[in-house]
C-alpha atoms as a PDB file:
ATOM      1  CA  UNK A   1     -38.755 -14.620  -8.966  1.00  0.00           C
ATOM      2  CA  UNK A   2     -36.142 -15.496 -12.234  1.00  0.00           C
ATOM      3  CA  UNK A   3     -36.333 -11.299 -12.807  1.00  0.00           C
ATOM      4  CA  UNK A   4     -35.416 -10.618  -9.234  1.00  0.00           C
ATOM      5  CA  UNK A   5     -32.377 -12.918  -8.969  1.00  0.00           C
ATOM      6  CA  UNK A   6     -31.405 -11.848 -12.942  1.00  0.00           C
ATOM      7  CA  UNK A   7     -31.752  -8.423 -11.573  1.00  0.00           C
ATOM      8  CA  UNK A   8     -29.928  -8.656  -8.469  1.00  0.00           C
ATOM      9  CA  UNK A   9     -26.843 -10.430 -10.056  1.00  0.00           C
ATOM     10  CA  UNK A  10     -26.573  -7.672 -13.016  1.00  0.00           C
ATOM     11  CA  UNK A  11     -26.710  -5.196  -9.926  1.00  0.00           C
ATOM     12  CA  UNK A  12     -23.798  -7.009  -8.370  1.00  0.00           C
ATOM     13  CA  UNK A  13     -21.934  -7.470 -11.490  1.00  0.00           C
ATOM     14  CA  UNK A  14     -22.062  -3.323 -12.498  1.00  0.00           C
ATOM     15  CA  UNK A  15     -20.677  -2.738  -8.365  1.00  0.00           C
ATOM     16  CA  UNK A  16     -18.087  -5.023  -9.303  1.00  0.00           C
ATOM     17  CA  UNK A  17     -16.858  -3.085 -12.329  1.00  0.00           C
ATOM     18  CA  UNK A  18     -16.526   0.270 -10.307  1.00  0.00           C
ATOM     19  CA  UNK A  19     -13.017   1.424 -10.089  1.00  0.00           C
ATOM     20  CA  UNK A  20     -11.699   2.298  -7.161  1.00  0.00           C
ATOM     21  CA  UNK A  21      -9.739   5.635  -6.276  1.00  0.00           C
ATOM     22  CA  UNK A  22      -6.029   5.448  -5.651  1.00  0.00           C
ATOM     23  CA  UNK A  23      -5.147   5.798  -2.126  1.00  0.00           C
ATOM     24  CA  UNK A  24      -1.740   7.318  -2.879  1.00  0.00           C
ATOM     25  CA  UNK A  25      -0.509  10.501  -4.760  1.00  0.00           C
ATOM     26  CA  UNK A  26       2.437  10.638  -6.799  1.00  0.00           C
ATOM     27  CA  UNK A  27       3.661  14.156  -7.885  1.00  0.00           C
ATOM     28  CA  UNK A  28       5.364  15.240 -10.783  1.00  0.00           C
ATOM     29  CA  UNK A  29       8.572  14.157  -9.531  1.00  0.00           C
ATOM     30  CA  UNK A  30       7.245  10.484  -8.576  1.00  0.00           C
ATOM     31  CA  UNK A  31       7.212  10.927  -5.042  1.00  0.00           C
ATOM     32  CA  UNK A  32       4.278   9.013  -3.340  1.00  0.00           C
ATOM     33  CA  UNK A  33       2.067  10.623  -0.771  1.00  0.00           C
ATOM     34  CA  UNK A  34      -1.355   8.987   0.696  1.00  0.00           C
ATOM     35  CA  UNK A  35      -4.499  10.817   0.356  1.00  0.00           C
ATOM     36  CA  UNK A  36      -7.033  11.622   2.777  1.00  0.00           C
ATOM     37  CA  UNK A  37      -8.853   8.600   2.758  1.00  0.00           C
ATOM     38  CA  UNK A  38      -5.530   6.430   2.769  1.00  0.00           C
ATOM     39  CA  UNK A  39      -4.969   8.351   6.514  1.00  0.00           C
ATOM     40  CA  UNK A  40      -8.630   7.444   7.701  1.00  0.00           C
ATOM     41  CA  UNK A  41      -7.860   4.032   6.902  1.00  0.00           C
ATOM     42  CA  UNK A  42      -4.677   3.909   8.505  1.00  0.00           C
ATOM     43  CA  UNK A  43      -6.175   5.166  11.350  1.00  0.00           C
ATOM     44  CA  UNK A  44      -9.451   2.987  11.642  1.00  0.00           C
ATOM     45  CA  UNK A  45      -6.798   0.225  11.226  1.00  0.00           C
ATOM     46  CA  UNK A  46      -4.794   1.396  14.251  1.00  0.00           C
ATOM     47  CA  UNK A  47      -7.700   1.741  16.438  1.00  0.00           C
ATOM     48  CA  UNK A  48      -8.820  -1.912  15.365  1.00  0.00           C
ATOM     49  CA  UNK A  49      -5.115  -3.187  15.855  1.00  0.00           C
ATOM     50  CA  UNK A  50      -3.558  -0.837  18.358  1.00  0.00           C
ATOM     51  CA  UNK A  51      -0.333  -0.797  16.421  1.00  0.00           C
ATOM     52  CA  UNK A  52       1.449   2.311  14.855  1.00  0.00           C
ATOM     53  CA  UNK A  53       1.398   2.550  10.901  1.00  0.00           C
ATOM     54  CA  UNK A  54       4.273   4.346   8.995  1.00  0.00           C
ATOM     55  CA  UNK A  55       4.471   5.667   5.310  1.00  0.00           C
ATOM     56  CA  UNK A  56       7.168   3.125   3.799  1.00  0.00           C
ATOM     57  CA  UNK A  57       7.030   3.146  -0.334  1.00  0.00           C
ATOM     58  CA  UNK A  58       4.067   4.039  -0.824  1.00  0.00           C
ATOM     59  CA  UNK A  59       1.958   1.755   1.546  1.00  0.00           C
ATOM     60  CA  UNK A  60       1.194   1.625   5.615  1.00  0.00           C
ATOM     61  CA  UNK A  61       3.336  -0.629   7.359  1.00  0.00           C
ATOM     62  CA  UNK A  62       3.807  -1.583  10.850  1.00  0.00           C
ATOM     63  CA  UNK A  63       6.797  -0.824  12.869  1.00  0.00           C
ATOM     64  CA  UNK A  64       8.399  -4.473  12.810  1.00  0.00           C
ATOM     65  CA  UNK A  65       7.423  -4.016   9.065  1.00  0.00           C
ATOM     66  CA  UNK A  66       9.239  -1.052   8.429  1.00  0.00           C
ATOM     67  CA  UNK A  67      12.430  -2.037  10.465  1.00  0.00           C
ATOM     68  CA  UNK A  68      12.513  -5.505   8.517  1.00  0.00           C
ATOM     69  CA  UNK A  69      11.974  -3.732   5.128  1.00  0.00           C
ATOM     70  CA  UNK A  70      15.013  -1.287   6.069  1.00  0.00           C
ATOM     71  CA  UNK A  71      17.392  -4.078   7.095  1.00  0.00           C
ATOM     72  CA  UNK A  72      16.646  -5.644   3.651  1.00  0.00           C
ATOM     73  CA  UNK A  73      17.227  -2.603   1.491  1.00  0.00           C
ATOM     74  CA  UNK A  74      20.472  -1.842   3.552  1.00  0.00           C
ATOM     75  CA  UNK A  75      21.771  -5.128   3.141  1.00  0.00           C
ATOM     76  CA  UNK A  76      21.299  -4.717  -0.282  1.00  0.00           C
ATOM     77  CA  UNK A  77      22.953  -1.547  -0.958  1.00  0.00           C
ATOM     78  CA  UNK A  78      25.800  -2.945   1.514  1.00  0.00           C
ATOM     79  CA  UNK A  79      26.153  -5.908  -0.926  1.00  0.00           C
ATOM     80  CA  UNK A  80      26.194  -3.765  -3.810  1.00  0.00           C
ATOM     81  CA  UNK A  81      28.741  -1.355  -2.373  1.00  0.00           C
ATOM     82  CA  UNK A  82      31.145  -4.253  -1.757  1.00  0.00           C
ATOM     83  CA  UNK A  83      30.447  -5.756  -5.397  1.00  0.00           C
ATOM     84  CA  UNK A  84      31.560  -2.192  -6.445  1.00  0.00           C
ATOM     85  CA  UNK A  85      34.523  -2.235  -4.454  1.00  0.00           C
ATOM     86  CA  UNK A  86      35.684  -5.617  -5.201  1.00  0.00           C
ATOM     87  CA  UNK A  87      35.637  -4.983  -9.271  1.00  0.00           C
ATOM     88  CA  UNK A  88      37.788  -1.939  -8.359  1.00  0.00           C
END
């Protein structure tokens, strides 16, 4: 019975160590693209959740996720505009 459970736990312990593959592609210019298992999941997710996904910086993210994630990086490019203008 000791061998089985010593056995079973190495098992689980070399399945841990596996790496897993990258879901996204960057080419040579660092763009980021997702693979072909990165859609399936996005779309098993969408059929689970019934929401829409989007390709935002490398990840899937919801509409209301992509919208809030715009407002922030416009706000900060606004504020960095006006710092720019205001050293002027």
């Amino acid at each position: 019975m000791k061998k089985v459970i010593v056995i079973s736990f190495t098992v689980l312990l070399l399945l841990s160590c596996k790496t897993k593959e990258s879901l996204t592609y960057v080419d040579e210019n660092g763009e980021c693209y997702p693979t072909i298992e990165s859609i399936d999941q996005m779309y098993t997710k969408r059929a689970e959740t019934g929401l829409s996904y989007f390709w935002f910086n490398c990840e899937w993210v919801t509409h209301a996720q992509r919208d809030s994630l715009s407002l922030i990086e416009n706000e900060r490019i606004f504020e960095k505009l006006i710092q720019n203008y205001d050293h002027q």
